[in-house]
Protein backbone atom coordinates (compact mmCIF):
# COMPACT_ATOMS: atom_id res chain seq x y z
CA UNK A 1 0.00 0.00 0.00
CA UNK A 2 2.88 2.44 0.81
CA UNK A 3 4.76 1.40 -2.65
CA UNK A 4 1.47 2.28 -4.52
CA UNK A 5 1.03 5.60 -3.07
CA UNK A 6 5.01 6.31 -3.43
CA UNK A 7 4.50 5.60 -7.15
CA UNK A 8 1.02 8.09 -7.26
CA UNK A 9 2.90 10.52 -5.75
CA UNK A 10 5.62 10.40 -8.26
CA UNK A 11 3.15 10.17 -10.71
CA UNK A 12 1.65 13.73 -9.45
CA UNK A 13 5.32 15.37 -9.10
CA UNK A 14 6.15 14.20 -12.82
CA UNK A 15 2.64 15.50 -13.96
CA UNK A 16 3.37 18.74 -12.35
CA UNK A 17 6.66 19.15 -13.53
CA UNK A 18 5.74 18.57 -17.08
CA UNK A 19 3.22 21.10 -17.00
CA UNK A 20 5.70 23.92 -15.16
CA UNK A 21 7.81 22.75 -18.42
CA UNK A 22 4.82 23.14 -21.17
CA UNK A 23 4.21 26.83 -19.74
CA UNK A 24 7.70 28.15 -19.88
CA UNK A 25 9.55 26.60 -16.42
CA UNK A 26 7.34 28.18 -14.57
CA UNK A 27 3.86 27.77 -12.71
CA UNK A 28 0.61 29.36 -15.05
CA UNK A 29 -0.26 32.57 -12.16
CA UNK A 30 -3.00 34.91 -11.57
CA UNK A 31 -2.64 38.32 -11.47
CA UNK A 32 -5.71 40.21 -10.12
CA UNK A 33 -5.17 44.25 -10.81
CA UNK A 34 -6.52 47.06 -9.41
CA UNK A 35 -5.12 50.04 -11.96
CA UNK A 36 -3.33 50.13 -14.73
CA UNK A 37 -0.20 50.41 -12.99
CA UNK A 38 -0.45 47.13 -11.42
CA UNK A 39 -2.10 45.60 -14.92
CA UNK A 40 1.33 46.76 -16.81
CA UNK A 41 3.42 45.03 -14.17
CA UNK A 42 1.41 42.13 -14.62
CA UNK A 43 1.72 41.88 -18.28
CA UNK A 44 5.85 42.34 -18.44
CA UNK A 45 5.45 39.59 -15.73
CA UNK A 46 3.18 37.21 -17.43
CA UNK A 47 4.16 33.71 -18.69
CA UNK A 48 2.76 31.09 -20.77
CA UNK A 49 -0.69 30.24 -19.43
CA UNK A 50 -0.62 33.21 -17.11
CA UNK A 51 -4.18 34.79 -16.15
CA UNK A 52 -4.44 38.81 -15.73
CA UNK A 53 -8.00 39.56 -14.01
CA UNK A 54 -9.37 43.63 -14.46
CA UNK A 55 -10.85 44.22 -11.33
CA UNK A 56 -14.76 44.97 -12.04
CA UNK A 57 -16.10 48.66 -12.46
CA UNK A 58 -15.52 51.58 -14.07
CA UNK A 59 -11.53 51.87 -16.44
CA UNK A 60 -11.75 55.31 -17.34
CA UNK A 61 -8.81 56.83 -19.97
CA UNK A 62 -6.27 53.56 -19.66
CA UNK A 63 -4.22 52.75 -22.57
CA UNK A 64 -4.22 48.83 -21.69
CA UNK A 65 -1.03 47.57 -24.03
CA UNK A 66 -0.95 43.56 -24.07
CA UNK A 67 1.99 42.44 -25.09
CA UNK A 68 3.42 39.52 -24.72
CA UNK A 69 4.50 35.85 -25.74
CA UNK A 70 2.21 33.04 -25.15
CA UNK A 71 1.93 29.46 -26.02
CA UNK A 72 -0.59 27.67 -28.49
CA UNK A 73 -1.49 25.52 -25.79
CA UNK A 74 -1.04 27.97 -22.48
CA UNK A 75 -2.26 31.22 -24.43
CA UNK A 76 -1.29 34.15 -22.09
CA UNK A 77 -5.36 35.51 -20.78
CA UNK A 78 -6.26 39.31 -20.20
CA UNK A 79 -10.17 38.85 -18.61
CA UNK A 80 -12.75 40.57 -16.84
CA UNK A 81 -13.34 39.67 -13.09
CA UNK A 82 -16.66 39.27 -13.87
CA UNK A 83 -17.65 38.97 -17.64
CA UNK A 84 -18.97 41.90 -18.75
CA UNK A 85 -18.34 44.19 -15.60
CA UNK A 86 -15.05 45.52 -16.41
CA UNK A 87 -16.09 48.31 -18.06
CA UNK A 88 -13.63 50.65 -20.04
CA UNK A 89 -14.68 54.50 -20.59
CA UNK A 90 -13.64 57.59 -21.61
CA UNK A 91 -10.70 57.44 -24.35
CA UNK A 92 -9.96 53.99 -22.76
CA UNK A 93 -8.11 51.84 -25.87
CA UNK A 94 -6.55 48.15 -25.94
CA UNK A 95 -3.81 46.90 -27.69
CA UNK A 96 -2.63 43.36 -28.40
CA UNK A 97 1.15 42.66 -29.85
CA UNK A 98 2.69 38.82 -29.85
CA UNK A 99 1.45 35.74 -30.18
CA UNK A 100 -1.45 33.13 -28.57
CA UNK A 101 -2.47 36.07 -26.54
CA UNK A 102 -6.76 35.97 -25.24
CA UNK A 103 -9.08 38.76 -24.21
CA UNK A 104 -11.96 37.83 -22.58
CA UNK A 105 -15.05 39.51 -20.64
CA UNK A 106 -14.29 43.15 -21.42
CA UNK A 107 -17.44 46.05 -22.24
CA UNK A 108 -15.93 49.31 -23.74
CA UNK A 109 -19.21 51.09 -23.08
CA UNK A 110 -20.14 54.89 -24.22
CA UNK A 111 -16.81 56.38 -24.90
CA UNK A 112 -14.79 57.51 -27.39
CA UNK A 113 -11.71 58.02 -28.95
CA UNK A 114 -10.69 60.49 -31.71
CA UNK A 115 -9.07 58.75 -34.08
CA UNK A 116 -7.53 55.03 -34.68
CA UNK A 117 -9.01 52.33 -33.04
CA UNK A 118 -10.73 50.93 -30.07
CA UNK A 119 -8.62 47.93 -30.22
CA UNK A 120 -5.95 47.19 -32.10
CA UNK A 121 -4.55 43.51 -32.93
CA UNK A 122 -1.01 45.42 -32.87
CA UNK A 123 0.91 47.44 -30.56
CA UNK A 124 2.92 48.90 -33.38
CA UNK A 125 3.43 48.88 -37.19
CA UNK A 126 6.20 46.52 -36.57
CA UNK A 127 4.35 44.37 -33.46
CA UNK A 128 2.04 42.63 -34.51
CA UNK A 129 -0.15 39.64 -33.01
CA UNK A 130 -0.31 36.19 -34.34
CA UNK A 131 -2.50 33.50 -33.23
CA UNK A 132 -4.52 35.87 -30.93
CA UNK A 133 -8.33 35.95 -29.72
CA UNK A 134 -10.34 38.83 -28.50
CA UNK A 135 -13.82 36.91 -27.32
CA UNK A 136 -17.02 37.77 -25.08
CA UNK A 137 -16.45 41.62 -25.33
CA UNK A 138 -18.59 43.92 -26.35
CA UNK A 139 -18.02 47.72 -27.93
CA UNK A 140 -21.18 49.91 -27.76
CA UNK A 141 -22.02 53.67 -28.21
CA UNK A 142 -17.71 54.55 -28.21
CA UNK A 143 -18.21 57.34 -31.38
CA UNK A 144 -16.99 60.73 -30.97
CA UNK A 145 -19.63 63.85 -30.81
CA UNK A 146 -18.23 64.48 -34.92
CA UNK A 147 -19.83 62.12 -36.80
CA UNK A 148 -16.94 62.55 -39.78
CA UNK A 149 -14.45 61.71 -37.07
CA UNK A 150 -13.20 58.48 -38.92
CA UNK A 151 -12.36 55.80 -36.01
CA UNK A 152 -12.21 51.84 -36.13
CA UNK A 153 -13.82 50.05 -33.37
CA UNK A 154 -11.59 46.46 -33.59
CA UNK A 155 -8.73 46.35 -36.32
CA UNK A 156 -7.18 42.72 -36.68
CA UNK A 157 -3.71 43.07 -37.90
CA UNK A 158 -0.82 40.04 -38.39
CA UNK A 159 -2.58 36.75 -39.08
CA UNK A 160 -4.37 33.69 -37.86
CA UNK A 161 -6.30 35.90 -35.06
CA UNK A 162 -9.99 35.00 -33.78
CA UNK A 163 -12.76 37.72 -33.22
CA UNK A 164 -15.64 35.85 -31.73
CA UNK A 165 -19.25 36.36 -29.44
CA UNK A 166 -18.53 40.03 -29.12
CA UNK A 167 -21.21 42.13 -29.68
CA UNK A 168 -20.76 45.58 -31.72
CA UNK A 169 -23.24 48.20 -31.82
CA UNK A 170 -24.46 52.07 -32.11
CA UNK A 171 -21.52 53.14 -34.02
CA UNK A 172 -22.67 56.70 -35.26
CA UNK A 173 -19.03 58.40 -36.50
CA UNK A 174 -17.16 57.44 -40.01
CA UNK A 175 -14.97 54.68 -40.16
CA UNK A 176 -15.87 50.78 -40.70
CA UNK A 177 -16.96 48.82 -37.14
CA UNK A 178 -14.59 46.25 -37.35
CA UNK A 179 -11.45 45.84 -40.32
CA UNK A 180 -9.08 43.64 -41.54
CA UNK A 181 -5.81 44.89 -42.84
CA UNK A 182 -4.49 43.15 -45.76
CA UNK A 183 -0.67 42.93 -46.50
CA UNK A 184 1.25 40.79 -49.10
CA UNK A 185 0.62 37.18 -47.10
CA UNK A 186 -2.63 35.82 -46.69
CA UNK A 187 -4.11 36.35 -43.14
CA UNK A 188 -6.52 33.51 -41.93
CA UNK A 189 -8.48 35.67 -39.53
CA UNK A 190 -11.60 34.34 -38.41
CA UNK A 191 -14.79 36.27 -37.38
CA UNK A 192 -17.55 34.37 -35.98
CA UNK A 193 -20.52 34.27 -33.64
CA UNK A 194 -20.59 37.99 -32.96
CA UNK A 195 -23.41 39.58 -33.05
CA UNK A 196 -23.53 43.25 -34.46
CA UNK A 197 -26.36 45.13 -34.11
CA UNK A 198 -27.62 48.51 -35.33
CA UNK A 199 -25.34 51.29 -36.92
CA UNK A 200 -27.61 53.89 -37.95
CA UNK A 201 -27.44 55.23 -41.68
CA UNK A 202 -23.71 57.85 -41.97
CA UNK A 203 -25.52 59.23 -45.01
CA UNK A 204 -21.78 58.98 -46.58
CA UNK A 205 -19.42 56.78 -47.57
CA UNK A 206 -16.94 55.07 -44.71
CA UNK A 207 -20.36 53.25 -42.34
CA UNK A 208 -19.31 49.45 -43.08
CA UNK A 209 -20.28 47.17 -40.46
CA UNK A 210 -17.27 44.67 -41.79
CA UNK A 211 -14.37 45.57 -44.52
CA UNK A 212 -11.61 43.44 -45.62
CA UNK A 213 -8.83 45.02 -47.13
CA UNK A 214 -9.02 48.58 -49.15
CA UNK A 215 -8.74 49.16 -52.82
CA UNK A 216 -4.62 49.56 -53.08
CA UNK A 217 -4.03 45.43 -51.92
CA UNK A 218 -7.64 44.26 -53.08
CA UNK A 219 -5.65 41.82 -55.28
CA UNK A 220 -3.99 40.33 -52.18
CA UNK A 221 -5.06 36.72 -50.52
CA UNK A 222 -6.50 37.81 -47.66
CA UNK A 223 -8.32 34.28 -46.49
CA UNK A 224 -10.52 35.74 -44.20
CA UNK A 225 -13.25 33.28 -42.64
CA UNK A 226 -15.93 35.45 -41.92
CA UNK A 227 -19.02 32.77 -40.72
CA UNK A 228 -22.01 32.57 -38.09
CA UNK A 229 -22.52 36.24 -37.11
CA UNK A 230 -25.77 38.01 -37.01
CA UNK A 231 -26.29 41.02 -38.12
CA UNK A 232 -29.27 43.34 -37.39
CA UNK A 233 -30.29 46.83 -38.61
CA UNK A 234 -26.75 47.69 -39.90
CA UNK A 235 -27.26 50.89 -42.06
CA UNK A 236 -24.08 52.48 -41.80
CA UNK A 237 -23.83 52.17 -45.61
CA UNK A 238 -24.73 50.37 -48.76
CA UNK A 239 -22.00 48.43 -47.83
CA UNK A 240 -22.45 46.01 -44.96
CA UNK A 241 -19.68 44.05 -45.53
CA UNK A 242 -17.25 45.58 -48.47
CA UNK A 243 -14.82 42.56 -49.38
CA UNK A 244 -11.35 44.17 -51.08
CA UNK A 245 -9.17 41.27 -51.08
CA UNK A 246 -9.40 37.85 -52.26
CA UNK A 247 -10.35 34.55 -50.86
CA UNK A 248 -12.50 35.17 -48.51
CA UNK A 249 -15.59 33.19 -47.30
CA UNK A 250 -18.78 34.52 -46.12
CA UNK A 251 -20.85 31.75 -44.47
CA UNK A 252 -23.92 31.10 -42.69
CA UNK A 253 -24.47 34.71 -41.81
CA UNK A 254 -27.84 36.07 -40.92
CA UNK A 255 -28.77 39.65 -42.65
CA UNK A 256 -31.88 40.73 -40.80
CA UNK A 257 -33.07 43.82 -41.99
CA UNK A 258 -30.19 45.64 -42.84
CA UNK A 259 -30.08 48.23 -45.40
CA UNK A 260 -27.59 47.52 -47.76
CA UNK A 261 -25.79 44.85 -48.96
CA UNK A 262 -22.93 42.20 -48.99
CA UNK A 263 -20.56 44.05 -51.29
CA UNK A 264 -17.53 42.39 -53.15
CA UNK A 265 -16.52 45.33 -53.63
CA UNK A 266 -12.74 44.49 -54.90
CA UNK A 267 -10.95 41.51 -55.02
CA UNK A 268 -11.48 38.33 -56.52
CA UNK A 269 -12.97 34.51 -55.59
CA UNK A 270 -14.49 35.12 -52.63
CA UNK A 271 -17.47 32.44 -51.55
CA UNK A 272 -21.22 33.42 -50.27
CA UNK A 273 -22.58 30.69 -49.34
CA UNK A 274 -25.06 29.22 -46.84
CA UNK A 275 -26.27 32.53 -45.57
CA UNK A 276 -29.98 34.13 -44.45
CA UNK A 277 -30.92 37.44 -46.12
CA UNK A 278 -34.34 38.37 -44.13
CA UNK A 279 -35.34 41.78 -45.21
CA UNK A 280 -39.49 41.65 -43.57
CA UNK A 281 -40.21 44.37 -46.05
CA UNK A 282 -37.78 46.97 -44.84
CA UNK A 283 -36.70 49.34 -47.24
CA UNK A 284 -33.30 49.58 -49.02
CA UNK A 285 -32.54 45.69 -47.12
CA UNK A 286 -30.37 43.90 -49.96
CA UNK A 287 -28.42 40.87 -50.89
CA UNK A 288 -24.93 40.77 -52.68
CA UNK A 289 -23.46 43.00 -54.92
CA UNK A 290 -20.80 41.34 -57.19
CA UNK A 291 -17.73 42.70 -58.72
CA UNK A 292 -14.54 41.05 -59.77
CA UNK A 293 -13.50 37.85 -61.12
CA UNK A 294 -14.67 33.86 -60.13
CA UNK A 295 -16.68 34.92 -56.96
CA UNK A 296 -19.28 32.19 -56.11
CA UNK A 297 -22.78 32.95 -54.35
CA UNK A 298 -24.51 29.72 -53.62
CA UNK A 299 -26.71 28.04 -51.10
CA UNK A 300 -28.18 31.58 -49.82
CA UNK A 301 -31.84 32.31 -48.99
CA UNK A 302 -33.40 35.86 -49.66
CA UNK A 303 -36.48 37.05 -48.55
CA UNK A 304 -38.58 40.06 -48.43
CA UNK A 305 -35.78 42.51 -49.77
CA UNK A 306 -36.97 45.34 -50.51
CA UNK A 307 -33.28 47.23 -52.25
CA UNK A 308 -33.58 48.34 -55.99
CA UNK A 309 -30.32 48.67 -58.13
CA UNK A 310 -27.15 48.29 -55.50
CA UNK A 311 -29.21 46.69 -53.10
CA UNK A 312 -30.75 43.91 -55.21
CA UNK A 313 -30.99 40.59 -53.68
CA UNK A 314 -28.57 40.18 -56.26
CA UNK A 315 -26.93 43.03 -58.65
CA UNK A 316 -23.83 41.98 -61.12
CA UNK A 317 -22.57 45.24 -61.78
CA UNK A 318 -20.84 46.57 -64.95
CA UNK A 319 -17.40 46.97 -65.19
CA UNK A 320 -14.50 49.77 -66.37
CA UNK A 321 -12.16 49.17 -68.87
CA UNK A 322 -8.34 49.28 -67.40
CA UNK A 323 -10.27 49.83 -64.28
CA UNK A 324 -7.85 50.94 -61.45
CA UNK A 325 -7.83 49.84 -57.98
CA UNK A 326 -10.07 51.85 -56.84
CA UNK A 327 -12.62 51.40 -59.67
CA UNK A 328 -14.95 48.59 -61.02
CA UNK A 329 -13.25 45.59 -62.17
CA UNK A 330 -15.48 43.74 -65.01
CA UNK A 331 -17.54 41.01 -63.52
CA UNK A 332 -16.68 38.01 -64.87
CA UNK A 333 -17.39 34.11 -64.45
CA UNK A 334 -19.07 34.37 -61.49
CA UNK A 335 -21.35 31.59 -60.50
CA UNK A 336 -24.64 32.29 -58.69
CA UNK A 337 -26.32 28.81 -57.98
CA UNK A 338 -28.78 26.88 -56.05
CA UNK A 339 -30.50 30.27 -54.45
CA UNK A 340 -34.16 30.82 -53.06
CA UNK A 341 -35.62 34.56 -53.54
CA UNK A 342 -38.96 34.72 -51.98
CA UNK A 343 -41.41 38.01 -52.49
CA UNK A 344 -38.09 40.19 -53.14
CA UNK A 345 -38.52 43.69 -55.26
CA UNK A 346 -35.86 42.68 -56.59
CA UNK A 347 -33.88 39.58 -57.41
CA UNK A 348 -31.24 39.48 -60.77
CA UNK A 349 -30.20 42.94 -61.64
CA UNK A 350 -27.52 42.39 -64.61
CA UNK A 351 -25.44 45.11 -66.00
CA UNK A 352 -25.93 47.96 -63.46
CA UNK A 353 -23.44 51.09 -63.65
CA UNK A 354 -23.16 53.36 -60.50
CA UNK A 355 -23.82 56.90 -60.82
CA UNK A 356 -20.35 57.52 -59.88
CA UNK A 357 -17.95 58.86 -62.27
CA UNK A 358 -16.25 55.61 -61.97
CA UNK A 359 -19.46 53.33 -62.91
CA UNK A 360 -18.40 50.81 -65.64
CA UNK A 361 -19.28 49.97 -69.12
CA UNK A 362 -18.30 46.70 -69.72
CA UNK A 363 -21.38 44.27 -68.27
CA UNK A 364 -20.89 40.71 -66.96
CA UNK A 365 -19.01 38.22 -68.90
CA UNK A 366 -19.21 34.44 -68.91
CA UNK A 367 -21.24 34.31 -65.71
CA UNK A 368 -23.79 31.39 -64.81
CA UNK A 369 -26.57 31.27 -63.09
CA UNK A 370 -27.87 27.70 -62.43
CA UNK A 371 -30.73 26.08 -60.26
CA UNK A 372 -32.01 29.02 -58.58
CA UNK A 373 -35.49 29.40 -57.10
CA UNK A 374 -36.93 32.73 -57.58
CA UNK A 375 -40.49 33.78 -56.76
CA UNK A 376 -41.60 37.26 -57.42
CA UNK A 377 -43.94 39.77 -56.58
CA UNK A 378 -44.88 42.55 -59.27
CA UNK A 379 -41.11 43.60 -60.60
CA UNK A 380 -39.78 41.82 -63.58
CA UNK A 381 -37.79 39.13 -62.20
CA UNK A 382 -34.56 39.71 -63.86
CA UNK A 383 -33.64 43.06 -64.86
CA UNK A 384 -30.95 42.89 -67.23
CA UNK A 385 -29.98 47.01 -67.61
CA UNK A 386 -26.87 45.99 -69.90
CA UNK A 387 -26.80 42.59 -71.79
CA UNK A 388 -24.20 40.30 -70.46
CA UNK A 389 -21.70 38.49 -72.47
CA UNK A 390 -22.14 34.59 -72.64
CA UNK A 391 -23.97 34.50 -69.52
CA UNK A 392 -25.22 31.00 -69.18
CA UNK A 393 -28.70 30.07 -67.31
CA UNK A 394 -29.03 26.64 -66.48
CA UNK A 395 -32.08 24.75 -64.66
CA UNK A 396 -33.82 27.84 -63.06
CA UNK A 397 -36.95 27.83 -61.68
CA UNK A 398 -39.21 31.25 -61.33
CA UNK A 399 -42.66 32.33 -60.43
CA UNK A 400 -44.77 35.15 -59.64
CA UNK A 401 -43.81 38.12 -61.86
CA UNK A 402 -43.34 39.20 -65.40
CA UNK A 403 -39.58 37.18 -66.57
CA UNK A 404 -37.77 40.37 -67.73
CA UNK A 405 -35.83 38.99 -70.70
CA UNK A 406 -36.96 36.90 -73.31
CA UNK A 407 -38.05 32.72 -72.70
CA UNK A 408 -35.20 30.59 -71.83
CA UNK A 409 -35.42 27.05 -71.80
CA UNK A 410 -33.29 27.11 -68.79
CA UNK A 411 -35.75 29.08 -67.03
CA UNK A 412 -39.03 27.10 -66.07
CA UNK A 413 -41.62 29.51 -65.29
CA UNK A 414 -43.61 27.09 -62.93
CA UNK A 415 -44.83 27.86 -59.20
CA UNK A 416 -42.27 26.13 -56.74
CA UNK A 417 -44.84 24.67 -54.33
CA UNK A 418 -43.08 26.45 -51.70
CA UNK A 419 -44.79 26.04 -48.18
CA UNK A 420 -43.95 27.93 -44.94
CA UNK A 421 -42.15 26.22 -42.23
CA UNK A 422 -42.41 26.68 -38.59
CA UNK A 423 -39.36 28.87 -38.58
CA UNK A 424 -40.78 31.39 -41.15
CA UNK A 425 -38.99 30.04 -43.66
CA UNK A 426 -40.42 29.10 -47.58
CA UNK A 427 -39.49 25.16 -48.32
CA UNK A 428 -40.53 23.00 -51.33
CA UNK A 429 -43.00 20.28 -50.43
CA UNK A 430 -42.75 17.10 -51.53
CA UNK A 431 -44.53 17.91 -54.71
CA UNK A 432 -42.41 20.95 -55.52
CA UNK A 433 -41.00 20.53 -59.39
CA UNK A 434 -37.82 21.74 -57.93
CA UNK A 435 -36.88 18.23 -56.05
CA UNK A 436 -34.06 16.03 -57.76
CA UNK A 437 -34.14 18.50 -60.97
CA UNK A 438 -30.70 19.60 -60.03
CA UNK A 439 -27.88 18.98 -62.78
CA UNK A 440 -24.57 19.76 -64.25
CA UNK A 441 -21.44 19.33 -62.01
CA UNK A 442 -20.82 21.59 -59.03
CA UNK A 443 -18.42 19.98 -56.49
CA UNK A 444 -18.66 22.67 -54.20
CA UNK A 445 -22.06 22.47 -53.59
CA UNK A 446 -21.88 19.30 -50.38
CA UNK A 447 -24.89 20.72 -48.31
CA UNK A 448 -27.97 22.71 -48.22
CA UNK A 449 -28.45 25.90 -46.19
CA UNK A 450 -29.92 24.06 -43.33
CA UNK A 451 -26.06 22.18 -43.30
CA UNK A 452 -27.57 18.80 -44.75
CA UNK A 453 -26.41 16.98 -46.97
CA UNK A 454 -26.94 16.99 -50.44
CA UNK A 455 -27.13 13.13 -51.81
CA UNK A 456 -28.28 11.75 -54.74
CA UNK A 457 -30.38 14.37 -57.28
CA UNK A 458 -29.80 17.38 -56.59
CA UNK A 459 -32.95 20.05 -55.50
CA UNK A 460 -33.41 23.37 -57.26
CA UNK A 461 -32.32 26.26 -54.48
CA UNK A 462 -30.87 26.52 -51.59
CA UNK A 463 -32.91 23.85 -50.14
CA UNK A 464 -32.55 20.48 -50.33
CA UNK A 465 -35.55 18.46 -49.32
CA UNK A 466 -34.36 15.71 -46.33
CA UNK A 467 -35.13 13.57 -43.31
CA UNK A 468 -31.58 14.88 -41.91
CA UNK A 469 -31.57 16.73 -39.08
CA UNK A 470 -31.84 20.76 -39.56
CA UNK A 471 -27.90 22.07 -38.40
CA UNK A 472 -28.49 25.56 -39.15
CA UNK A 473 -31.11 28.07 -38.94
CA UNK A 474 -31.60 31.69 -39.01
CA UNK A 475 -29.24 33.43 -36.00
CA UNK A 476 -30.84 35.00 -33.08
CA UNK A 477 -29.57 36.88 -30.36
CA UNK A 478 -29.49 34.14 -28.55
CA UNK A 479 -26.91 32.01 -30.49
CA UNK A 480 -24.13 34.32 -30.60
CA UNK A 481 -22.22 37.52 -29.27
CA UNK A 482 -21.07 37.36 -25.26
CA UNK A 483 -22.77 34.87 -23.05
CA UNK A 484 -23.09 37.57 -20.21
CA UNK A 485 -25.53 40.11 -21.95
CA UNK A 486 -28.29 36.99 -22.00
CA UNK A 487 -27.81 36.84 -18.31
């Protein structure tokens, strides 16, 4: 019996040690701070696995500056005594620089700051973070007095950082609410399961809710992951997202009654797919707005948009030729495939030129659109403003409103059989012309927008009829931003 417990013993002191090794020689600590005195000590003091705790209440006008060196698997943690009651004010700012670094629990609540950014993912041009995670925060109501101030609530620099369950809203001054800066590498950010609720409209340019890049490295890999956020009222701009980089993926997003649209803006083969756009008859609430080369907008579900033009549910603008950077590259083979538009003003506006100076002349080029569910209300159901070049329809199905161009064999004008489901949303039923009518070859298309599978024939839009269990709905509140504002 005393052999046996010798051995657990050693057993514990081996355990022990290993772990003192895995976090740096030393013993993970926690630092509990009371000012932002003690907080800086703590962070030049902090080790892999190391916990700093904000004491709760008020932070007014600290600069907190988080730098330091974690480990993948004993990140370095900067949290909230209490989630959500560690509240920053003032001209209060945070800035992260290193690597596997976590921010937790933190509410920057009705300040401001005059310029730059709420939080930074960098503590200088030249210190960046890597493999960091700002999570269960929350910005709300921190926009200067001067509404043409231009200010950034998060900015993720470096690469391979996480912004998720935060919650983002009431941003009323210029500058996007949250941005990723491109450089030459491609980033792998993630953003997901935040929630970001309602900017009211700038009435100028510079009120994105999301951007990803800017016009001068729009032809940079950015690889941003950008997937299961909800966003609600954001009017900031046309723009709710503007994409200018390329490979990025937008997926299973929830658009409820914004007023605007998902905007490629620049950049090239980006992916929208698997996403709700609910407009409920709001005005100016769009879809996605496509420019560039070999984007692909599939699986998506549109209802009750009311945008025109821009804000289409979707609008494949025309192009400039030689366009510069800043400008409007030619749309071309874009795929838009295995869609459902339901009672939308508007659903397929082809060849539209901005009013800018800069608006193209060149309309979309070798583009298809394939299995797509449409059903109208008293618009034409495809306005085609210029006539696109090669543009391919394949297995379509529309209903409800005048066509807009002339027959197509590849567009059946026969009612869906859509029925309403519990949740709101319009499905086929079993009758629906639309099941197993699905053809042609498009590997990227595994699952429906409900996450199941798609086996066997394949069902017109972005449904696919199945005994499966649903995996994804419509985001609520409830399913995402910071656990602590539910409680």
């Amino acid at each position: 019996m005393v052999r046996a417990d010798a051995m657990m013993l050693r057993t514990i002191v081996v355990a022990f040690v290993l772990g003192a090794l895995q976090t740096g020689g030393s013993i993970a600590a926690e630092h509990r701070v009371e000012n932002i005195q003690e907080f800086s000590a703590a962070v030049r003091q902090s080790r892999p696995g190391d916990v700093i705790v904000l004491r709760d209440g008020e932070w007014a006008d600290v600069e907190l500056v988080f730098d330091s060196q974690g480990a993948a698997e004993h990140p370095i943690t900067l949290r909230a005594q209490t989630p959500g009651k560690a509240v920053l004010t003032g001209q209060s700012r945070l800035r992260l620089g290193g690597e596997h670094l976590v921010v937790e629990g933190l509410w920057f609540k009705d300040g401001q700051v005059a310029s730059g950014d709420v939080i930074a993912f960098r503590r200088s041009s030249s210190r960046l973070s890597h493999h960091c995670r700002l999570t269960q925060c929350a910005v709300t109501g921190y926009s200067p007095a001067e509404r043409k101030s231009d200010t950034k609530w998060v900015s993720i620099y470096g690469s391979h950082n996480r912004v998720d369950h935060c919650y983002l809203a009431d941003k009323t001054n210029s500058g996007p609410t949250l941005v990723v800066w491109v450089g030459e590498t491609p980033n792998h950010h993630q953003i997901d399961h935040n929630h970001f609720g309602p900017r009211p409209s700038l009435g100028a340019n510079g009120g994105e809710t999301i951007r990803v890049g800017t016009s001068d490295v729009s032809l940079n890999n950015s690889r941003t992951m950008v997937e299961h956020n909800l966003f609600e009222a954001c009017d900031g701009e046309i723009e709710i997202i503007s994409n200018k980089s390329c490979e990025n993926v937008y997926r299973y997003n929830t658009f409820r009654e914004c007023q605007g649209a998902l905007t490629l803006r620049h950049g090239d083969r980006c992916t929208v797919a698997g996403n709700f756009f609910l407009g409920h008859g709001r005005r100016s609430t769009g879809g996605v707005r496509i420019i560039g080369e070999d984007h692909k907008v599939y699986n998506n579900y549109f209802a009750e948009l009311e945008g025109i033009d821009a804000r289409a549910a979707i609008c494949l603008m025309n192009g400039l030729p030689n366009s510069p950077l800043h400008g409007y590259f030619q749309v071309q083979r874009a795929v838009v495939a295995f869609n459902t538009f339901v009672r939308c003003r508007q659903n397929f506006v082809l060849g539209f030129a901005s009013d800018n100076p800069r608006g193209g002349v060149l309309p979309p080029q070798d583009c298809v659109f394939a299995h797509n569910i449409a059903v109208g209300k008293k618009e034409p159901l495809i306005n085609e403003i210029s006539t696109p070049i090669n543009l391919r329809w394949q297995g379509n199905l529309m209903y409800g409103a005048p066509l807009g161009v002339p027959e197509n064999p590849d567009i059946l004008t026969m009612d869906p059989l859509l029925q309403q489901a519990d949740e709101g949303l319009w499905r086929p039923n079993r009758n629906s012309p639309a099941i197993g009518q699905g053809t042609g070859a498009f590997p990227f298309v595994q699952e429906d927008v409900d996450g199941q599978r798609r086996t066997g024939p394949l069902d017109i839009g972005c449904d696919q009829v199945s005994a499966e269990p649903v995996m994804r709905r419509p985001l609520t509140a409830s399913d995402v931003g910071p656990a602590w504002r539910s409680r």
